[in-house]
N, C-alpha and C. Protein backbone atom coordinates (compact mmCIF):
# COMPACT_ATOMS: atom_id res chain seq x y z
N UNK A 1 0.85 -1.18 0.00
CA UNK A 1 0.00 0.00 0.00
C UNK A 1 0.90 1.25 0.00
N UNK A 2 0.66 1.95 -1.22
CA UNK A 2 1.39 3.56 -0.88
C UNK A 2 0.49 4.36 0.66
N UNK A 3 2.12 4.90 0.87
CA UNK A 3 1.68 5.20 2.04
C UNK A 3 0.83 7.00 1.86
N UNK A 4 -0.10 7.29 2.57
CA UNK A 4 -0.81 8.11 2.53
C UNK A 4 -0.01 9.91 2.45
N UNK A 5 1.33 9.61 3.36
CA UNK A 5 2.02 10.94 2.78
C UNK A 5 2.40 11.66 1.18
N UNK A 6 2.87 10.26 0.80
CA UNK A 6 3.07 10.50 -0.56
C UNK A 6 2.03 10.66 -1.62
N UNK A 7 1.22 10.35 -1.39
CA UNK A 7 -0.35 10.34 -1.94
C UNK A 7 -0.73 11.87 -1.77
N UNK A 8 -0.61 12.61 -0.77
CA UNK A 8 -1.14 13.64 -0.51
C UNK A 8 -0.26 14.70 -0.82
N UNK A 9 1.20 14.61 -0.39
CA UNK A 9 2.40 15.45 -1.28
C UNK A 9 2.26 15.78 -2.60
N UNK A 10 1.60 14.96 -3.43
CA UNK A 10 1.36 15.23 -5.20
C UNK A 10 0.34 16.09 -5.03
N UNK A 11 -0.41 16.39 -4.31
CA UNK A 11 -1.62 17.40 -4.72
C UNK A 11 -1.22 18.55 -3.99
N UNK A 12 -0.18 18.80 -2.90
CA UNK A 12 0.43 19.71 -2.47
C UNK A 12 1.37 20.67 -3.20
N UNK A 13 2.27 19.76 -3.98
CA UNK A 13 3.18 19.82 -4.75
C UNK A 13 2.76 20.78 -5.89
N UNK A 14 1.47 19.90 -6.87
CA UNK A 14 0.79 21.12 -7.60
C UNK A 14 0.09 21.70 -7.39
N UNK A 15 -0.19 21.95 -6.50
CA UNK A 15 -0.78 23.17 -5.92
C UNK A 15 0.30 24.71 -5.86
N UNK A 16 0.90 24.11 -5.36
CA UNK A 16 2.30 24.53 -4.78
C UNK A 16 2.67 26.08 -6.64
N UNK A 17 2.49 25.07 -7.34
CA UNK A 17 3.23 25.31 -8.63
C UNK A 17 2.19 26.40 -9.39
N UNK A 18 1.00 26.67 -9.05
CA UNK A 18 0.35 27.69 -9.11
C UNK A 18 -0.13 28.89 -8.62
N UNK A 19 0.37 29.33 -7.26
CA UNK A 19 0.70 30.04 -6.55
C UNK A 19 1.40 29.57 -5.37
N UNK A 20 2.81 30.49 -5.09
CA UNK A 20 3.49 30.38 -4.09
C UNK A 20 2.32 30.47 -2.74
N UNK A 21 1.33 30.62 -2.43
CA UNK A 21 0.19 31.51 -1.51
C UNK A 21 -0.59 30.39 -1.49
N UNK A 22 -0.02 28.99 -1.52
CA UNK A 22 -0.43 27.62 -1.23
C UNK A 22 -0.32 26.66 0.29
N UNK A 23 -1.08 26.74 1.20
CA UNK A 23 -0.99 26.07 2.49
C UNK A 23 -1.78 25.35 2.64
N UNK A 24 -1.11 24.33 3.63
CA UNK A 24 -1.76 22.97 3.89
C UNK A 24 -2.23 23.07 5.44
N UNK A 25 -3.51 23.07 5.48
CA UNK A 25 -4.47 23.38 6.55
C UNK A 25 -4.69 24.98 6.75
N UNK A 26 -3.70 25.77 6.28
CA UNK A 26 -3.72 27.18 7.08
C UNK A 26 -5.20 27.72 6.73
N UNK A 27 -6.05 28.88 7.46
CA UNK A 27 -7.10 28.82 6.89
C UNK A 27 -7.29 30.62 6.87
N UNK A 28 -6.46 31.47 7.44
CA UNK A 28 -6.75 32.31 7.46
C UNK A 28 -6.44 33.40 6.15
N UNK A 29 -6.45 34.30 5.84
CA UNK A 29 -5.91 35.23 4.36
C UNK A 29 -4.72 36.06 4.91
N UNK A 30 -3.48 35.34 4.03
CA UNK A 30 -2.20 36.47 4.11
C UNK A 30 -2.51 37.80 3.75
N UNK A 31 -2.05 38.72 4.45
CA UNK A 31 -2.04 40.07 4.18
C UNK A 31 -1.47 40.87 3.07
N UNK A 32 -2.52 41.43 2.35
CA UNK A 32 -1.97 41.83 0.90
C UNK A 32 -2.26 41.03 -0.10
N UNK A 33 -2.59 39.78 -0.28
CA UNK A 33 -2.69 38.73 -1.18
C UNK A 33 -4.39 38.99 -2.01
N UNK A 34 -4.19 38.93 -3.21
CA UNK A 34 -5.48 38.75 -3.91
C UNK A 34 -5.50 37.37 -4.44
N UNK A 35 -5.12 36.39 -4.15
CA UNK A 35 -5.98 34.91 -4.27
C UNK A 35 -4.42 34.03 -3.26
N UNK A 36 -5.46 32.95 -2.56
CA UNK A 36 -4.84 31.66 -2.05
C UNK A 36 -5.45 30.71 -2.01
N UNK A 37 -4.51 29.55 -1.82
CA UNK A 37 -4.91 28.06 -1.77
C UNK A 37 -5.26 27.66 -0.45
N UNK A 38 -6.08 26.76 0.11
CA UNK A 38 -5.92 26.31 1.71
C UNK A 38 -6.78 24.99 0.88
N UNK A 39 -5.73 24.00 1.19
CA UNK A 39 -5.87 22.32 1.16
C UNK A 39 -5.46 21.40 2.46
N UNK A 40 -6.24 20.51 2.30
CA UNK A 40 -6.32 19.73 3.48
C UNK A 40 -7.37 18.14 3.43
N UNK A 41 -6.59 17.46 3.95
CA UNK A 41 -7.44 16.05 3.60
C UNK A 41 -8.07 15.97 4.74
N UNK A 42 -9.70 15.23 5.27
CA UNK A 42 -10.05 15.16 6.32
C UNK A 42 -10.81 13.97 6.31
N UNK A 43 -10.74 12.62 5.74
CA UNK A 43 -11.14 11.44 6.30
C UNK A 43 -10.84 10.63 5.72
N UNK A 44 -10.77 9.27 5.86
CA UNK A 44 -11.02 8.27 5.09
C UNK A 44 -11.91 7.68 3.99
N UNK A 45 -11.97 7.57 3.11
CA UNK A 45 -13.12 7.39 2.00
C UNK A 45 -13.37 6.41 1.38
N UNK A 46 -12.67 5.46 1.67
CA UNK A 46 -13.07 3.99 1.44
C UNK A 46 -12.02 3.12 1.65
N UNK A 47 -12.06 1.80 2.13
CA UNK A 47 -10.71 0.95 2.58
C UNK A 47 -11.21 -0.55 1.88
N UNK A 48 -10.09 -1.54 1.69
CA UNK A 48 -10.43 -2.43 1.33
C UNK A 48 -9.72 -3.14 2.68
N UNK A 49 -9.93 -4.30 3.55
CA UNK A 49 -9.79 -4.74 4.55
C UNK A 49 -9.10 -6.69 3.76
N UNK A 50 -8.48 -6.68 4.57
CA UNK A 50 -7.89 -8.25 4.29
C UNK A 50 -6.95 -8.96 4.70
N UNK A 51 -6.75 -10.13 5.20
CA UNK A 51 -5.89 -11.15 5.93
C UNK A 51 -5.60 -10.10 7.32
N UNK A 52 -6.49 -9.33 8.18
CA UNK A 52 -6.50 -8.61 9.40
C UNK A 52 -5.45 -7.11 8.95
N UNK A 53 -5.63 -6.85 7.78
CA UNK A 53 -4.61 -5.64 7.62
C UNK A 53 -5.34 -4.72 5.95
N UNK A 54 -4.79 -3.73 6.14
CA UNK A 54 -5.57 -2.81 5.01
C UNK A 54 -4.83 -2.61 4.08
N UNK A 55 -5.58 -2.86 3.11
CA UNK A 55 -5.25 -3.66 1.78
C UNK A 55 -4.44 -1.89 0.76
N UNK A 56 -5.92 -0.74 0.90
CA UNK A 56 -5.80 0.09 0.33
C UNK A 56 -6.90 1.03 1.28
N UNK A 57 -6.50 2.10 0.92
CA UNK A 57 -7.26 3.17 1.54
C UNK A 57 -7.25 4.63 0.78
N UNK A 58 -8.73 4.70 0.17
CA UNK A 58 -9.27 6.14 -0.30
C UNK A 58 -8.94 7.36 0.96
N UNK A 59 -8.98 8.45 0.30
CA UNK A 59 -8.72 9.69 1.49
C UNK A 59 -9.87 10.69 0.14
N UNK A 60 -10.41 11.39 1.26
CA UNK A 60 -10.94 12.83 0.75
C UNK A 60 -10.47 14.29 1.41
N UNK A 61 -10.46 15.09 1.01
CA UNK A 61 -10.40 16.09 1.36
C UNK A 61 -10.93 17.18 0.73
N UNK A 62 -10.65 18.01 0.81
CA UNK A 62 -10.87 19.81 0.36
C UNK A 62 -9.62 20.67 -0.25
N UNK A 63 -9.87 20.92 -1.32
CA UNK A 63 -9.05 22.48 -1.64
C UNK A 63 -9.58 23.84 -2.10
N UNK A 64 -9.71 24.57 -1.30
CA UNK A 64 -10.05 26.40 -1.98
C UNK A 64 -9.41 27.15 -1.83
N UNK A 65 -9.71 27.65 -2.70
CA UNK A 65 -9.00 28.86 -3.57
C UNK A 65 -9.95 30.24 -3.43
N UNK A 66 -8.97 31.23 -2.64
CA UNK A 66 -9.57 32.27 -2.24
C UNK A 66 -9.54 33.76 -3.51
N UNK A 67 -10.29 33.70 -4.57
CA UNK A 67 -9.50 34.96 -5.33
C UNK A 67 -10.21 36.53 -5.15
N UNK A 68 -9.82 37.65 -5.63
CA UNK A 68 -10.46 38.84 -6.05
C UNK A 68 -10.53 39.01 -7.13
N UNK A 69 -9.91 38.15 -8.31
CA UNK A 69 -10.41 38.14 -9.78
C UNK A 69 -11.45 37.37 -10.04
N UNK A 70 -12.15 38.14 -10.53
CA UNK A 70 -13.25 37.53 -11.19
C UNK A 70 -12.50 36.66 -12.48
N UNK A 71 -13.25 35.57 -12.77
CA UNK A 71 -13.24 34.91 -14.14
C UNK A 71 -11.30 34.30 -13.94
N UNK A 72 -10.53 34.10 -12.80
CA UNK A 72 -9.67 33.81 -12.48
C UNK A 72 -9.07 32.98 -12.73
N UNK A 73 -8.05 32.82 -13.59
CA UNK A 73 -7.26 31.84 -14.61
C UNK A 73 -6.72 30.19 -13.81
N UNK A 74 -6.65 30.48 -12.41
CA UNK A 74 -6.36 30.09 -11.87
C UNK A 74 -6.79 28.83 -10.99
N UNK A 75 -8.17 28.74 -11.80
CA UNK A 75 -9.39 27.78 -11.23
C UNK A 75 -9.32 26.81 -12.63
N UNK A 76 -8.81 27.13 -14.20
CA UNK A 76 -8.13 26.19 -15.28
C UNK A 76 -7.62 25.42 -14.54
N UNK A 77 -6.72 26.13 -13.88
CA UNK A 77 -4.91 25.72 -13.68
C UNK A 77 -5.28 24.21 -12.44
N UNK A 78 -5.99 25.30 -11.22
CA UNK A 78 -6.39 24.00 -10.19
C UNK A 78 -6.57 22.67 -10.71
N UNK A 79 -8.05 22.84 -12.08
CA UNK A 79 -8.50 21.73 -12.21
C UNK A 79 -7.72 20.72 -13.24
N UNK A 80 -6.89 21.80 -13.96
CA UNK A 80 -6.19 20.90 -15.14
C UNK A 80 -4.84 20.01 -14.05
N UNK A 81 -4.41 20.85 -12.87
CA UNK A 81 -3.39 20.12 -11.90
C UNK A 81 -4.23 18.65 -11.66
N UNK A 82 -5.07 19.09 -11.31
CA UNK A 82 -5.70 17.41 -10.64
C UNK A 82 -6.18 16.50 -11.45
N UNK A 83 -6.53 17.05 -12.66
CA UNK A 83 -6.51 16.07 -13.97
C UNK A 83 -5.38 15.36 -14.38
N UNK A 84 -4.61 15.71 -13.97
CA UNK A 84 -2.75 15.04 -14.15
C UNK A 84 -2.54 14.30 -13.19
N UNK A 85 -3.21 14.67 -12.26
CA UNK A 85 -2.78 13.25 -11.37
C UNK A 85 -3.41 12.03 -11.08
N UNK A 86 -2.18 10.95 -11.17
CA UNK A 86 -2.95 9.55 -10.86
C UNK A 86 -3.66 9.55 -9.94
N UNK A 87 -4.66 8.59 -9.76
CA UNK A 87 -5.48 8.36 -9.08
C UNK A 87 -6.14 9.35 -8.12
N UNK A 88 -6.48 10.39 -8.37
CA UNK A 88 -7.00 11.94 -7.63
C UNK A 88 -7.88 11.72 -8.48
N UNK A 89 -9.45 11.88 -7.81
CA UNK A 89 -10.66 12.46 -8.72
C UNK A 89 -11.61 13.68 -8.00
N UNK A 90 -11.66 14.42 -8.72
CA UNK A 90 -12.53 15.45 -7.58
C UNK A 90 -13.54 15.97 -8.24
N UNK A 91 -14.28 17.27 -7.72
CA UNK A 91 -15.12 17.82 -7.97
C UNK A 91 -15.33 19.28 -7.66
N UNK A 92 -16.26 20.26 -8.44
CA UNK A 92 -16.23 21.63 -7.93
C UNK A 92 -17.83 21.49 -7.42
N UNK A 93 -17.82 21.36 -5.73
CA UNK A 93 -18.02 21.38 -4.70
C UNK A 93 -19.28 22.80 -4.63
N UNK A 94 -18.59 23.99 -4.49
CA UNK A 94 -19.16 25.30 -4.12
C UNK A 94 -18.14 26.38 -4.91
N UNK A 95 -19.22 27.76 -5.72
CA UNK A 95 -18.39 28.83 -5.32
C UNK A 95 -19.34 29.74 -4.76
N UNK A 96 -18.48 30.85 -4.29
CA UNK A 96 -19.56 32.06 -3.30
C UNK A 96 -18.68 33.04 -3.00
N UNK A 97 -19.72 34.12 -3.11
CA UNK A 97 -18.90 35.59 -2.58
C UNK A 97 -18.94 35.75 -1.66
N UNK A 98 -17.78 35.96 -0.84
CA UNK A 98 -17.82 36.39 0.61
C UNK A 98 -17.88 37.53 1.00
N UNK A 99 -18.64 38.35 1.58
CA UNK A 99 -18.75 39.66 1.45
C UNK A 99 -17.83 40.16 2.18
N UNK A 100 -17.57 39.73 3.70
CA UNK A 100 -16.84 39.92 4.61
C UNK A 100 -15.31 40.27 4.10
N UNK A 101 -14.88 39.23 3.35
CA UNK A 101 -13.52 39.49 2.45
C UNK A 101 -13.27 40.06 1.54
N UNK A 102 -14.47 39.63 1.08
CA UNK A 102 -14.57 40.39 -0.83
C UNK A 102 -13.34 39.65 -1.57
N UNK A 103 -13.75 37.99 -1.32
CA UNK A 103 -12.48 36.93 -1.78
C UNK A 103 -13.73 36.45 -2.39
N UNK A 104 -13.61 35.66 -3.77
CA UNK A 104 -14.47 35.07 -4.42
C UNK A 104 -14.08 33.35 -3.87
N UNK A 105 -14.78 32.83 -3.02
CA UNK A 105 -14.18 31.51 -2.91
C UNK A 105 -14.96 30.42 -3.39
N UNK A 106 -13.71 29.54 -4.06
CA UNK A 106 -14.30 27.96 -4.90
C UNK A 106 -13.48 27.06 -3.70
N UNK A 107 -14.34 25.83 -4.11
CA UNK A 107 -14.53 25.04 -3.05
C UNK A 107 -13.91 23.66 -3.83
N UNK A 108 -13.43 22.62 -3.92
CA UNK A 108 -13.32 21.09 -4.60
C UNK A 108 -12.95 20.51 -3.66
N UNK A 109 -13.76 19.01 -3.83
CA UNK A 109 -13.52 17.88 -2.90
C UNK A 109 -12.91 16.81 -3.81
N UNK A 110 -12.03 16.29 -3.05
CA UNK A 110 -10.75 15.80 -3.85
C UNK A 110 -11.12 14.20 -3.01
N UNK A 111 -10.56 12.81 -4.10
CA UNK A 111 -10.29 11.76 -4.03
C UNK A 111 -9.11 11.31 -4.28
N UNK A 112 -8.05 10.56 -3.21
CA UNK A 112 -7.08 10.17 -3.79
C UNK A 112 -7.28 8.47 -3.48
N UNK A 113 -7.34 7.85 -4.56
CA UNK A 113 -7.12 6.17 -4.08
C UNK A 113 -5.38 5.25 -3.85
């Protein structure tokens, strides 16, 4: 079984490669910044069980992307990253204006098997 760090490093990684303003769990908005990333995996999503030990194990999580551009090039880029990677399947989840920030935020829930 690949182990679950390395599984989750590839979606960090490109993330990473589309804005430096990419963190893993952080949730709050750097100062000055007009768009960021905040990714993070939060459960288990399916396991295959066998001879008393786990065979394989799905993970889900979350990645959004906080922008002030409208129509933001950068939501291509997200989805074409996770289209490149093995075994990652996701989805666009939510977007919504936050008034409070005036950050346009998109939402995707991510599969890695």
């Amino acid at each position: 079984m690949t182990s679950i760090q390395s599984r989750l490093e590839q979606i960090g990684t490109e993330l990473a490669k589309i804005t430096e303003n990419s963190y893993h769990y952080w949730r709050s908005a750097p100062k000055g910044v007009k768009s960021y990333i905040v990714w993070a995996e939060d459960e288990e999503s399916s396991s295959l069980d066998a001879d008393n030990k786990k065979q394989k194990q799905g993970l889900h999580g979350t990645i959004d992307y906080f922008t002030k551009t409208e129509f933001d090039e950068n939501v291509d880029k997200i989805q074409e990253a996770l289209n490149d990677l093995e075994n990652v399947s996701f989805r666009l989840n939510s977007v919504q204006y936050e008034e409070e920030t005036t950050f346009i935020h998109h939402e995707w829930e991510f599969w890695v098997r």
